[in-house]
Protein backbone atom coordinates (compact mmCIF):
# COMPACT_ATOMS: atom_id res chain seq x y z
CA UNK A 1 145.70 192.66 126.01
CA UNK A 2 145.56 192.85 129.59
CA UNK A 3 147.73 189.63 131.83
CA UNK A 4 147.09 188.98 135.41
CA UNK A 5 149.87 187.71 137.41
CA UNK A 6 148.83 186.21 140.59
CA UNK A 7 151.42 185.88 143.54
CA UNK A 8 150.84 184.88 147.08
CA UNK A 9 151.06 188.77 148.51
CA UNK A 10 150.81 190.75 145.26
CA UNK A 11 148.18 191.36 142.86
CA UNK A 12 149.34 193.87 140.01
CA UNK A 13 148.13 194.77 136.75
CA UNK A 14 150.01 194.54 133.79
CA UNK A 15 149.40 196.58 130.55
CA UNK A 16 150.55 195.87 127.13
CA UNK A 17 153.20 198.84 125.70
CA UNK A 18 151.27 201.42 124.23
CA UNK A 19 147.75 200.92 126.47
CA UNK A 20 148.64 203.16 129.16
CA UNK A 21 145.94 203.71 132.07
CA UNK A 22 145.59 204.72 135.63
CA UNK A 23 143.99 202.44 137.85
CA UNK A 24 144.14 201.35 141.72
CA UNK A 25 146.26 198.44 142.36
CA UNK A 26 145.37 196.54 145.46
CA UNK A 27 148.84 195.25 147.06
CA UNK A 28 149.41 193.05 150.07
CA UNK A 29 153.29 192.82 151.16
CA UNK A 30 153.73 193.31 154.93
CA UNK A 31 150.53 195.72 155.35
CA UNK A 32 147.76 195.93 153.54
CA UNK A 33 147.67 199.25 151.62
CA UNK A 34 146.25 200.78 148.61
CA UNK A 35 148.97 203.23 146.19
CA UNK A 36 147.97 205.27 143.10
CA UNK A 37 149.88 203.69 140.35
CA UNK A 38 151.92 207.31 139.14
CA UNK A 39 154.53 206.19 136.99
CA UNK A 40 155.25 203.71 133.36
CA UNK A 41 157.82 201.00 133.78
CA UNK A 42 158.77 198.88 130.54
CA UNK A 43 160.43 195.49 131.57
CA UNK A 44 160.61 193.49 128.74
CA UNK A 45 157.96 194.30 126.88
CA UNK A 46 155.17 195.16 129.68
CA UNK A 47 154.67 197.87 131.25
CA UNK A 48 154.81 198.29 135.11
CA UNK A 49 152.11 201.12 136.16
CA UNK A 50 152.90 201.51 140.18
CA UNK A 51 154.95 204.08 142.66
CA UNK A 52 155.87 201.50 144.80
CA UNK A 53 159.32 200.26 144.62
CA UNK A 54 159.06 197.03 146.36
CA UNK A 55 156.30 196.62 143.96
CA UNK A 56 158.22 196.95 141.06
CA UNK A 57 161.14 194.56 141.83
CA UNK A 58 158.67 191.98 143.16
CA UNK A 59 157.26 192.12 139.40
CA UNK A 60 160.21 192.52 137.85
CA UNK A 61 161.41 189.23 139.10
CA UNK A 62 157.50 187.59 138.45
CA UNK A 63 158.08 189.28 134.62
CA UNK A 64 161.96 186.98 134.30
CA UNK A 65 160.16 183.68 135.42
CA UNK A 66 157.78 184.44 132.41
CA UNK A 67 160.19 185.40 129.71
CA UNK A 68 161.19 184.19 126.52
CA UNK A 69 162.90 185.08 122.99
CA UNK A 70 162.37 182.77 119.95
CA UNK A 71 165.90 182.53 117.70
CA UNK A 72 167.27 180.24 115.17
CA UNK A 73 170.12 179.82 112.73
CA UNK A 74 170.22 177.68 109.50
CA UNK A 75 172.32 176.36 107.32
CA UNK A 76 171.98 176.28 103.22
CA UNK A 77 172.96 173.47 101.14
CA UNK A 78 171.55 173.68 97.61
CA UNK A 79 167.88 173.57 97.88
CA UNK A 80 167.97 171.72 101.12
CA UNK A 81 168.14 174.24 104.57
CA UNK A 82 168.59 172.97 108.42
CA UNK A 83 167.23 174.76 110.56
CA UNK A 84 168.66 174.99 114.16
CA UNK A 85 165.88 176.47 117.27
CA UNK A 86 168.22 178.84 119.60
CA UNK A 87 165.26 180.59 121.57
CA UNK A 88 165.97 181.43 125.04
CA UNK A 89 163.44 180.87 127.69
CA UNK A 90 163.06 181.09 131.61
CA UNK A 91 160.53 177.80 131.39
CA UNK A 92 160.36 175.28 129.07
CA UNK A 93 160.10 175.18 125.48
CA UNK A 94 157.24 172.97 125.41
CA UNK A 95 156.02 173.90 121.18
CA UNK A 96 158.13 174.86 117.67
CA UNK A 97 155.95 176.12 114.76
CA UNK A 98 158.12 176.39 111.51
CA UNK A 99 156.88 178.30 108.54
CA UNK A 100 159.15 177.83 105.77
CA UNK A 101 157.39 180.88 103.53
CA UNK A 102 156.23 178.12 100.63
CA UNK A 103 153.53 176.76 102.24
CA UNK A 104 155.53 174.25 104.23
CA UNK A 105 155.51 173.88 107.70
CA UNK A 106 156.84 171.51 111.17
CA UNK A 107 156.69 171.53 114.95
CA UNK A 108 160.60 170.23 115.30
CA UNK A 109 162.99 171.53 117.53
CA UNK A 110 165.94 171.02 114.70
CA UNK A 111 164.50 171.03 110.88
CA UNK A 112 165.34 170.18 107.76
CA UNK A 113 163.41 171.50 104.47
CA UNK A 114 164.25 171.19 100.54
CA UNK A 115 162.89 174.15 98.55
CA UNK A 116 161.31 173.04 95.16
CA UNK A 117 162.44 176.26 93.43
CA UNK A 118 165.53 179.19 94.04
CA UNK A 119 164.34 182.05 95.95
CA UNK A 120 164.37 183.96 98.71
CA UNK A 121 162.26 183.10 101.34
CA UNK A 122 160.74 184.14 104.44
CA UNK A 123 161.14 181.56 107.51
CA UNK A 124 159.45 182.49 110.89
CA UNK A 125 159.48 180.24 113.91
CA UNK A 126 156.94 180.59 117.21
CA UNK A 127 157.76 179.23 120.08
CA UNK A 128 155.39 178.17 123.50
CA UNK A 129 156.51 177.56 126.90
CA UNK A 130 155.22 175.85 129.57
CA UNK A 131 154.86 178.74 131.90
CA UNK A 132 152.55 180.53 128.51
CA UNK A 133 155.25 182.54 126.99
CA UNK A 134 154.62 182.85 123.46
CA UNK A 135 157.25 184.33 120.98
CA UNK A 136 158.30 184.62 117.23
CA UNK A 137 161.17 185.51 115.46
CA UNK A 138 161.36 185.64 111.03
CA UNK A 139 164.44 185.89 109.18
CA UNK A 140 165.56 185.61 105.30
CA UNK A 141 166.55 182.48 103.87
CA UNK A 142 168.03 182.47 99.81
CA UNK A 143 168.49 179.13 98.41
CA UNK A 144 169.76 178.75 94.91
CA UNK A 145 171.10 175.90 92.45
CA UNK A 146 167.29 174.33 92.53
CA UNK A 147 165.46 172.78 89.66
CA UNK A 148 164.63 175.22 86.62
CA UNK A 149 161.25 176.71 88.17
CA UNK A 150 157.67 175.48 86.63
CA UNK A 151 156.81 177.81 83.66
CA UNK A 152 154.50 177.73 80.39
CA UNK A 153 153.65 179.80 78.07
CA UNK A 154 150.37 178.78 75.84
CA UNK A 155 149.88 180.05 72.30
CA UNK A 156 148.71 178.92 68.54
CA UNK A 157 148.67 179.83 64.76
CA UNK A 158 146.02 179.48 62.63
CA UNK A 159 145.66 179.06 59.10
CA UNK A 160 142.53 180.17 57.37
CA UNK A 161 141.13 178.05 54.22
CA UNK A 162 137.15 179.52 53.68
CA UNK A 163 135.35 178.09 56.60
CA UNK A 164 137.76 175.42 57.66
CA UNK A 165 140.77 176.60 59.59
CA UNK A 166 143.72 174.81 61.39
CA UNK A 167 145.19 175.16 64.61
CA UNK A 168 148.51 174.40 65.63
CA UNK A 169 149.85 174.42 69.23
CA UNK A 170 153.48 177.13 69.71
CA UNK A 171 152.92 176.95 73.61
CA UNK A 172 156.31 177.32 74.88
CA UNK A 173 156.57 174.65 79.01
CA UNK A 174 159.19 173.80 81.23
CA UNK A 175 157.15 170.43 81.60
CA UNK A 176 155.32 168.16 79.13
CA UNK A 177 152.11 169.31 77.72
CA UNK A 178 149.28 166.79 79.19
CA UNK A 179 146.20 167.74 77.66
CA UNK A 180 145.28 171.01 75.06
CA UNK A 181 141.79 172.31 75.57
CA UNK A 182 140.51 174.28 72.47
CA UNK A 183 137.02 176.48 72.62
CA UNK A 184 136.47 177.49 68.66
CA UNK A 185 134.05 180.46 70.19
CA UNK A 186 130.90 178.99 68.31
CA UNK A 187 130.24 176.46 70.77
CA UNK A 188 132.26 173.67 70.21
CA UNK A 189 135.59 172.38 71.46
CA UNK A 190 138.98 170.12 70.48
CA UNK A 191 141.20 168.56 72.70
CA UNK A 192 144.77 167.63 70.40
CA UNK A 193 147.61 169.92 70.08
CA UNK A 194 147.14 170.52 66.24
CA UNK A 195 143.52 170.21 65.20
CA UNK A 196 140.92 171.77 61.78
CA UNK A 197 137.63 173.47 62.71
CA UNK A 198 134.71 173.84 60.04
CA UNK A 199 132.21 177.02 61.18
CA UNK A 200 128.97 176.98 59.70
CA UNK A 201 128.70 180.38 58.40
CA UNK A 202 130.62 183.67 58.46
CA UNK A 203 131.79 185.89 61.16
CA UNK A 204 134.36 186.87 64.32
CA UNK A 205 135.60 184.01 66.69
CA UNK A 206 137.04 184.16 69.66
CA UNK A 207 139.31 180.82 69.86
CA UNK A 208 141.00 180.08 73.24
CA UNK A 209 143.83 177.58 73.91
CA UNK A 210 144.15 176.19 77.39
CA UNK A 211 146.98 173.71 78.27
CA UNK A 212 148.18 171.42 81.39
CA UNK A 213 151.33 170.20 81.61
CA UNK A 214 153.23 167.40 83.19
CA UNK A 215 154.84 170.03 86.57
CA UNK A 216 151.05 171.20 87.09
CA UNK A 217 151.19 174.14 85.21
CA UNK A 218 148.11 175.64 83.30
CA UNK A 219 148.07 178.58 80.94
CA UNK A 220 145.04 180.06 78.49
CA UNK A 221 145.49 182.34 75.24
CA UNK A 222 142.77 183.73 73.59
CA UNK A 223 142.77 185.13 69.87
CA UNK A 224 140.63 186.53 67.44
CA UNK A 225 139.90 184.90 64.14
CA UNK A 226 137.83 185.71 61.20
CA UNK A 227 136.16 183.92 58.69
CA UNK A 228 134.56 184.78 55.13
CA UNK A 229 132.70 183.30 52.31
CA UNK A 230 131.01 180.43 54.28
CA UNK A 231 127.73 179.41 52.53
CA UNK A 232 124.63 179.23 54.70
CA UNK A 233 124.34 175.82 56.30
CA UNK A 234 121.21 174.11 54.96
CA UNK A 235 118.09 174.17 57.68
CA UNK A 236 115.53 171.44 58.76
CA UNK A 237 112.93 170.68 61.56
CA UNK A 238 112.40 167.37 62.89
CA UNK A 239 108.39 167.56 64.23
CA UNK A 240 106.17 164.34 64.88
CA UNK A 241 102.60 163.55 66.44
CA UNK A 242 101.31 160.30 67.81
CA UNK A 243 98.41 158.41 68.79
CA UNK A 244 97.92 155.87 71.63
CA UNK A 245 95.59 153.30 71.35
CA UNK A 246 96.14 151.05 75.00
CA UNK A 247 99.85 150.26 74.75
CA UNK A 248 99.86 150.76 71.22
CA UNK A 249 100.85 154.21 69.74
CA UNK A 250 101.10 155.54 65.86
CA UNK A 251 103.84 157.72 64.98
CA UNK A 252 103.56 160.23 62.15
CA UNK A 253 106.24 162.60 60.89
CA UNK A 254 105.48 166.15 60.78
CA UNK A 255 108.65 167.95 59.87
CA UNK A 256 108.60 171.01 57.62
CA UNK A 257 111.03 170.09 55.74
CA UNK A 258 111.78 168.94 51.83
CA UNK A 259 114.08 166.22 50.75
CA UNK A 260 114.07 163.59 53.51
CA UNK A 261 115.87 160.99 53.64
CA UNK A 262 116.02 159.11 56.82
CA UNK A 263 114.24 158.86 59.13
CA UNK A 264 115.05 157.44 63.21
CA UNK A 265 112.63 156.62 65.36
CA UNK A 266 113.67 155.83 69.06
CA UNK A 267 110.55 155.19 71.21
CA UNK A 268 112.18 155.44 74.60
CA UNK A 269 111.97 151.51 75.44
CA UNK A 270 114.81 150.26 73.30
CA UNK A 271 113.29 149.69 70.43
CA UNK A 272 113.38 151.67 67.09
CA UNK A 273 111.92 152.16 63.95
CA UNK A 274 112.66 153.67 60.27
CA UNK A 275 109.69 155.30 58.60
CA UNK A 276 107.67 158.31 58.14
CA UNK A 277 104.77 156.75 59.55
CA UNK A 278 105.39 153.95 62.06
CA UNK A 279 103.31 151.88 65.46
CA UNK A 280 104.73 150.76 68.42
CA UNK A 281 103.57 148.66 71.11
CA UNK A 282 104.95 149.07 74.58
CA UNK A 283 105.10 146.17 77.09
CA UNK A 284 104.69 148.13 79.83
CA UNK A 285 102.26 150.85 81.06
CA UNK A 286 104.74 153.96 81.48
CA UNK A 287 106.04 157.27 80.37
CA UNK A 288 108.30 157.50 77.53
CA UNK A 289 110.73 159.84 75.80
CA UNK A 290 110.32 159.50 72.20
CA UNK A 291 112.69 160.82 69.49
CA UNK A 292 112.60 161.41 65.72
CA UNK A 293 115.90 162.38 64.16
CA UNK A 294 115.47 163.04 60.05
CA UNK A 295 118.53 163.56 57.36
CA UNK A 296 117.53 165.62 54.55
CA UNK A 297 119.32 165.15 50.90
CA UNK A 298 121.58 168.42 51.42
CA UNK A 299 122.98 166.99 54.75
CA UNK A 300 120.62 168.37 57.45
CA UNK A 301 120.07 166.44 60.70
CA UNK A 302 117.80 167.46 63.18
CA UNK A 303 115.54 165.60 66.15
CA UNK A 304 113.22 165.97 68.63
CA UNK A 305 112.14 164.27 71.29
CA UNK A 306 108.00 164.29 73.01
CA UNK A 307 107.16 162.15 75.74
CA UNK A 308 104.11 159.67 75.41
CA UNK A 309 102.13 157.76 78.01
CA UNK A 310 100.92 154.10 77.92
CA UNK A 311 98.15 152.73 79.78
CA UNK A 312 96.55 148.97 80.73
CA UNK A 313 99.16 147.04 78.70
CA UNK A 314 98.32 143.19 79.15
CA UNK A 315 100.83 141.34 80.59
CA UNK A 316 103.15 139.27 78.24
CA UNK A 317 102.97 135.75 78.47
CA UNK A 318 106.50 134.59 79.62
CA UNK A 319 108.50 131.55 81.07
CA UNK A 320 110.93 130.66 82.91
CA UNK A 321 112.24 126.95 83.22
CA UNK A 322 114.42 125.51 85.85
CA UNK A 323 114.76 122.70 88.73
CA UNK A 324 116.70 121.72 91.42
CA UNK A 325 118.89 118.48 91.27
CA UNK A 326 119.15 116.03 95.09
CA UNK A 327 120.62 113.18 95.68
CA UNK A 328 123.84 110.53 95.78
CA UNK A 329 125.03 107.27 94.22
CA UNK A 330 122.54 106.65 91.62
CA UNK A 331 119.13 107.81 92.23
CA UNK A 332 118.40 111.84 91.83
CA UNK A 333 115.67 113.45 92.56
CA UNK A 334 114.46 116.14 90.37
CA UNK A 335 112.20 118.69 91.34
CA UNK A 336 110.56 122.07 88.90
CA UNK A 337 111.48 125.65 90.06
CA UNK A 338 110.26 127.79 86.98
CA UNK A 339 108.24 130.51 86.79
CA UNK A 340 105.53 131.56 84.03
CA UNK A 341 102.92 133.88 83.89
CA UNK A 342 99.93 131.89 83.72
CA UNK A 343 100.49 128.60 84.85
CA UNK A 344 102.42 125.44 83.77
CA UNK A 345 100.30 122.81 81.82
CA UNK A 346 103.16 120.15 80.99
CA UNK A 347 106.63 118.79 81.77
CA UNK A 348 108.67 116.85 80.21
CA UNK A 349 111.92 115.37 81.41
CA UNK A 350 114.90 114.46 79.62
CA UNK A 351 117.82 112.06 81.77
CA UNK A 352 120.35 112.39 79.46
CA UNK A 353 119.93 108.23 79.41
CA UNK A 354 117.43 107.26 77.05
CA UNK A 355 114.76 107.54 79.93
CA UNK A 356 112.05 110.62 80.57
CA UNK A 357 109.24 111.81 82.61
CA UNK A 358 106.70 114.01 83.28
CA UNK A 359 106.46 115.25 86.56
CA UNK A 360 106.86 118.77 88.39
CA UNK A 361 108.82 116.21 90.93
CA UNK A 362 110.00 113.04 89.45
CA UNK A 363 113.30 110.51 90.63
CA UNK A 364 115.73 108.80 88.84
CA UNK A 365 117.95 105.77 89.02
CA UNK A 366 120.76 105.57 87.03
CA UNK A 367 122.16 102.48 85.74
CA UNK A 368 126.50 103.58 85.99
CA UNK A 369 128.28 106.57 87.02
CA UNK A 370 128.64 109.05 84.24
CA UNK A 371 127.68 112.99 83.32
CA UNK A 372 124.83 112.91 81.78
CA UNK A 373 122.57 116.02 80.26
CA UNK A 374 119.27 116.66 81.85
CA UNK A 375 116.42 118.66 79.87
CA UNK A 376 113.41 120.27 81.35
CA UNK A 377 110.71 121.10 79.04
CA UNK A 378 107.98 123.18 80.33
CA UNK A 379 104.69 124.78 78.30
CA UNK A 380 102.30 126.91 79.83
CA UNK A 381 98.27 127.62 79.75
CA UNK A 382 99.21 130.54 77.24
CA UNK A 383 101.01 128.35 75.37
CA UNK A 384 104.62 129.35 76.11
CA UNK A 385 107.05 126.69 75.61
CA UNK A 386 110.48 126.74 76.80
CA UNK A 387 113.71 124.50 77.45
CA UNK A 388 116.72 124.27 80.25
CA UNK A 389 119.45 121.80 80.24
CA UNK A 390 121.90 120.94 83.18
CA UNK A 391 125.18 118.90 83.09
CA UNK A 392 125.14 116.17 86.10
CA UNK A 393 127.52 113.88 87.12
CA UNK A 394 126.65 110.72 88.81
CA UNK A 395 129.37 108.55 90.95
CA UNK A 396 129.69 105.46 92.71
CA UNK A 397 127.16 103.54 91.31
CA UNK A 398 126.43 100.04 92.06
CA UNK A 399 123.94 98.25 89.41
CA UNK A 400 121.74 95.98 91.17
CA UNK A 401 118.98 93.72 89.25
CA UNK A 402 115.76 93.87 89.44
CA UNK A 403 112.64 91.89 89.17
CA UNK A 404 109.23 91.26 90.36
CA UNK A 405 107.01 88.62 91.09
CA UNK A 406 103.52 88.37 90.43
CA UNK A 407 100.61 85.94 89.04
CA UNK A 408 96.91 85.60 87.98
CA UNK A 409 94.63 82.23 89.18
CA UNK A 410 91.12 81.25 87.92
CA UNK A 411 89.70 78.62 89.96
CA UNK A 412 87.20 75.86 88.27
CA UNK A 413 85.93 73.79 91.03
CA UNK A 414 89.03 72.06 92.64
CA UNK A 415 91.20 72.88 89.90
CA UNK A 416 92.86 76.35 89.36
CA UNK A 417 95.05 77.76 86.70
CA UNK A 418 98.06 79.73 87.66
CA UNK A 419 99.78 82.16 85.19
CA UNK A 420 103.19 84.69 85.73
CA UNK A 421 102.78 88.09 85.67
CA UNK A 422 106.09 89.10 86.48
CA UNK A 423 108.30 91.38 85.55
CA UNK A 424 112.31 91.54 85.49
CA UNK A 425 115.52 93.65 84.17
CA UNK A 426 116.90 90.29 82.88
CA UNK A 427 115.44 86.88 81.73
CA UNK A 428 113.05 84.96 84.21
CA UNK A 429 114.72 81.37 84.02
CA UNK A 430 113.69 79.85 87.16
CA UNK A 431 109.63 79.36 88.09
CA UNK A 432 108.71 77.57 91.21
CA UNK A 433 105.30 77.13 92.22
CA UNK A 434 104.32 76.01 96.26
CA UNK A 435 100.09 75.03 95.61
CA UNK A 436 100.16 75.43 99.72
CA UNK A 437 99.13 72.02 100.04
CA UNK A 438 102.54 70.56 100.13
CA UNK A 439 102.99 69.59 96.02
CA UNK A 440 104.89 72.11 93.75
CA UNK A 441 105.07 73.15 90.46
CA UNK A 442 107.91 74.39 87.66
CA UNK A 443 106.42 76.58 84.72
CA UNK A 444 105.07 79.85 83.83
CA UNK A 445 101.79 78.52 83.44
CA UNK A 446 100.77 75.49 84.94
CA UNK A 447 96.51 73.95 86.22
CA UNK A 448 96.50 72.85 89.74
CA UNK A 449 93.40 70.44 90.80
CA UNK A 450 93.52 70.24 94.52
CA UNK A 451 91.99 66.90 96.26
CA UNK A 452 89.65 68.92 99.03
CA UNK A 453 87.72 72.16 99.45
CA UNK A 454 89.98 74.78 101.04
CA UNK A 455 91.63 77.80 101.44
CA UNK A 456 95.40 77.42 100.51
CA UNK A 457 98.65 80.23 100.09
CA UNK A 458 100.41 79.86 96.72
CA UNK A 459 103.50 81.12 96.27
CA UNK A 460 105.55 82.02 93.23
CA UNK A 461 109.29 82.25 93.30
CA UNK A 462 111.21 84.14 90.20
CA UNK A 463 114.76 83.74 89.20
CA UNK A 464 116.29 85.93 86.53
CA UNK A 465 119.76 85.27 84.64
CA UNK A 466 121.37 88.54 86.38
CA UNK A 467 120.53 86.65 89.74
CA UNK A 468 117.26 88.34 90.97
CA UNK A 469 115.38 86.16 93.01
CA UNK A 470 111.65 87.44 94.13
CA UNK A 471 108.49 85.90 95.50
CA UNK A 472 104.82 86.43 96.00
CA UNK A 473 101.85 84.73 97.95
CA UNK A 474 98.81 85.02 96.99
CA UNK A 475 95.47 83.09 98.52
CA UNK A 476 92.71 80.94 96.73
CA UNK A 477 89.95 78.82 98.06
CA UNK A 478 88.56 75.72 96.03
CA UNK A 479 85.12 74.57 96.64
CA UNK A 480 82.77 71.28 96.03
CA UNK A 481 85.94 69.35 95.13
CA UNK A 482 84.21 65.52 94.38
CA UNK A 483 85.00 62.90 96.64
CA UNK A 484 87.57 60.21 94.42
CA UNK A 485 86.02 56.62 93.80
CA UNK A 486 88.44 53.88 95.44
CA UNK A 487 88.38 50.41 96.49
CA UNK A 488 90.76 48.32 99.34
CA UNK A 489 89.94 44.45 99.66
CA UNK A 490 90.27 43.02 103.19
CA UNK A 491 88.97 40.07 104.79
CA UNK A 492 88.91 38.55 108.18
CA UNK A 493 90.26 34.92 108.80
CA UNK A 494 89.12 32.58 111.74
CA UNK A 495 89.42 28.79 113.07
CA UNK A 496 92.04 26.46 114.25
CA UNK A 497 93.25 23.20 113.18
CA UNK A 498 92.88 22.53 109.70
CA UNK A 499 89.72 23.78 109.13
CA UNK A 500 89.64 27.50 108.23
């Protein structure tokens, strides 16, 4: 590696120990002058290639303003070292880099490490100035008296009883065993520390123990095993075809194999079925993974699985009921949110009050503050019928009566029949009739003749016994009314005297 020092009359060339060269130096002290460099100089690490003596002090001096030696000392205590810097350096010490030799490390001046294990280790420390001198020192550290180092040890016995064998763990830790890991070498596994293993037929296993325990330690032991006199498993084949007819499909078992005893059907969908021979009908166009799984009377299982594709399924009819509930004090409004597939032909409400009705928007007044359970009904043009019930609570509710006035006339020349058609909450006790032509009138029904032709205003005024009071006018006109017969006497007196 090749440095350049640059000073305001010098320019030399520096060489790292063990790169020797000749090459021209250009120098600049009092004249300017070129000197073959003749001669190798070592100060302090670099060597000095020139035959100029001023040269050489001048970068002996620029070499000390660039020097420095990393050091340290420590101190043991158990498991736990300090770690003390005592570099030397003509700058600053501007950057520490510790490397404790177990994969720890710090940038401190003065550190402190605990070891997790005894041992000797190997602690370097770099150091960086600010003037770019870079420098590292290592040295042996032994720390002893730590906790008992992480070890484990994994092994097993077996014991052999035809086809079945059992496993017990001997694995020998320094921690707890977490989990045991067993491959039986045919292809399947075990995870407890003593387990049994049936193989299927004869022949050499290799079995293989792996355990973790509690300090992070993992070990693996494989043995050998044999087994004998196993009798051949028995054998079947699960096989099926199908059929699809629109969204319906027919399932038929093909398996080659006697004595069946079960059979599973799972059609992909989340539905299933149970016989040799079977339909399905899919509500959905789609792809579908369908599997047959059959049991045989010697204890066979096998399955298979073939994928099927539906097309142009109708729609199913379906819906949905639901409404939204508005309002305060006693009146609510109610209005239908559900959804259907073809339409909605009817709805019928349920107040939770005695009352109903049959509206996709319909209001309510309530006659006190309660909870009450509201019902929607709906049923659709494809005939689906279906219910929803909310829980409302109605406050603050004032009761106020109601009633309303109304009547019928028929009019026969100047007389005219008046009859109540009014309606109340309570009892109509109170009916007063104004014939517009200044007389009155005090029952539900009452004839009227009126003594000229004429138009006239009625009115009818209602009182109920919950105190409702209501009123209607209504106009009639009488015609042709006959003129009454009468008689006044009169007479007209004259004379004087006593003659008359």
């Amino acid at each position: 590696m090749r440095t350049l020092i640059f000073f305001p009359f010098i320019v030399l060339s520096l060489v790292v120990i063990g790169k020797q060269k000749t090459e021209w130096l250009p120098l600049n002290l009092k004249t300017e002058r070129h000197v073959k460099i003749l001669e190798n100089i070592s100060h302090e690490g670099v060597k000095l290639l020139s035959n100029d003596w001023h040269a050489k002090h001048l970068l002996t001096s620029v070499l000390d303003t660039f020097a420095c030696t990393a050091d340290f000392i420590s101190q043991t205590n158990g498991c736990n070292v300090s770690f003390s810097d005592q570099s030397s350096a003509s700058g600053i010490v501007t950057n520490y880099y510790w490397d404790f030799g177990d994969g720890s490390f710090s940038s401190a001046s003065f550190a402190s490490h605990t070891y997790a294990t005894s041992g000797t280790y190997q602690v370097s420390l770099t150091i960086g100035t600010n003037t770019g001198c870079i420098d590292t020192v290592s040295k042996t550290v032994t720390v002893s008296g730590c906790g008992t180092a992480v070890t484990c040890d994994a092994d097993f016995i077996s014991q052999t009883d035809s086809c079945t064998l059992s496993f017990s763990d001997q694995s020998s830790t320094s921690g707890i065993v977490l989990s045991y890991a067993w491959d039986f070498g045919d292809g399947t596994t075990g995870g407890a520390s003593s387990t049994s293993h049936t193989y299927t037929s004869s022949g050499t296993y290799p079995v293989q123990l792996t355990i973790t325990t509690s300090d992070g330690c993992t070990d693996t032991v494989s043995k050998t095993i044999t087994v004998t006199n196993c009798a051949q498993p028995p054998t079947c084949d699960a096989d099926f075809v199908s059929q699809t007819d629109s969204c319906t499909v027919s399932f038929s078992d093909q398996s080659s194999t006697l004595g069946i005893i079960g059979y599973v059907w799972d059609f992909g969908d989340g539905n299933t079925g149970g016989a040799s021979y079977t339909t399905h009908t899919y509500n959905a166009p789609g792809t579908y993974d369908v599997t047959l799984t059959i049991s045989t009377n010697d204890g066979c299982v096998d399955s298979i699985t073939r994928t099927v594709t539906v097309t142009e399924c109708p729609v199913p009819s379906f819906c949905s009921p639901d409404f939204i509930i508005a309002g305060d004090s006693c009146t609510i409004s109610f209005t239908d949110s559900s959804s259907s597939s073809n339409g909605i032909l009817s709805y019928e409400w349920d107040f939770g009050d005695g009352n109903t009705g049959s509206s996709d928007f319909t209001t309510h007044t309530y006659d006190s503050a309660g909870t009450y359970t509201v019902q929607l009904t709906i049923i659709t043009n494809d005939s689906c019928t279906n219910s929803i019930s909310k829980i409302i609570t109605v406050n603050n509710c004032v009761w106020t009566p109601t009633c309303d006035a109304d009547f019928a006339s028929q009019t026969d020349s100047c007389t005219v029949t008046f009859g109540s058609q009014s309606s109340s909450g309570g009892i109509i006790t109170s009916y007063v009739w104004d014939f517009g032509d200044g007389n009155t009138g005090g029952a539900s029904y009452v004839p009227y003749t009126y003594n000229a032709p004429g138009t006239y205003d009625v009115t009818l005024t209602i009182s109920t016994n919950d105190g409702c009071v209501d009123s209607i006018t209504r106009t009639v006109t009488v015609t042709e009314c006959p003129v009454p017969s009468f008689c006044s006497p009169d007479f007209i007196i004259a004379g004087d005297s006593c003659t008359i």
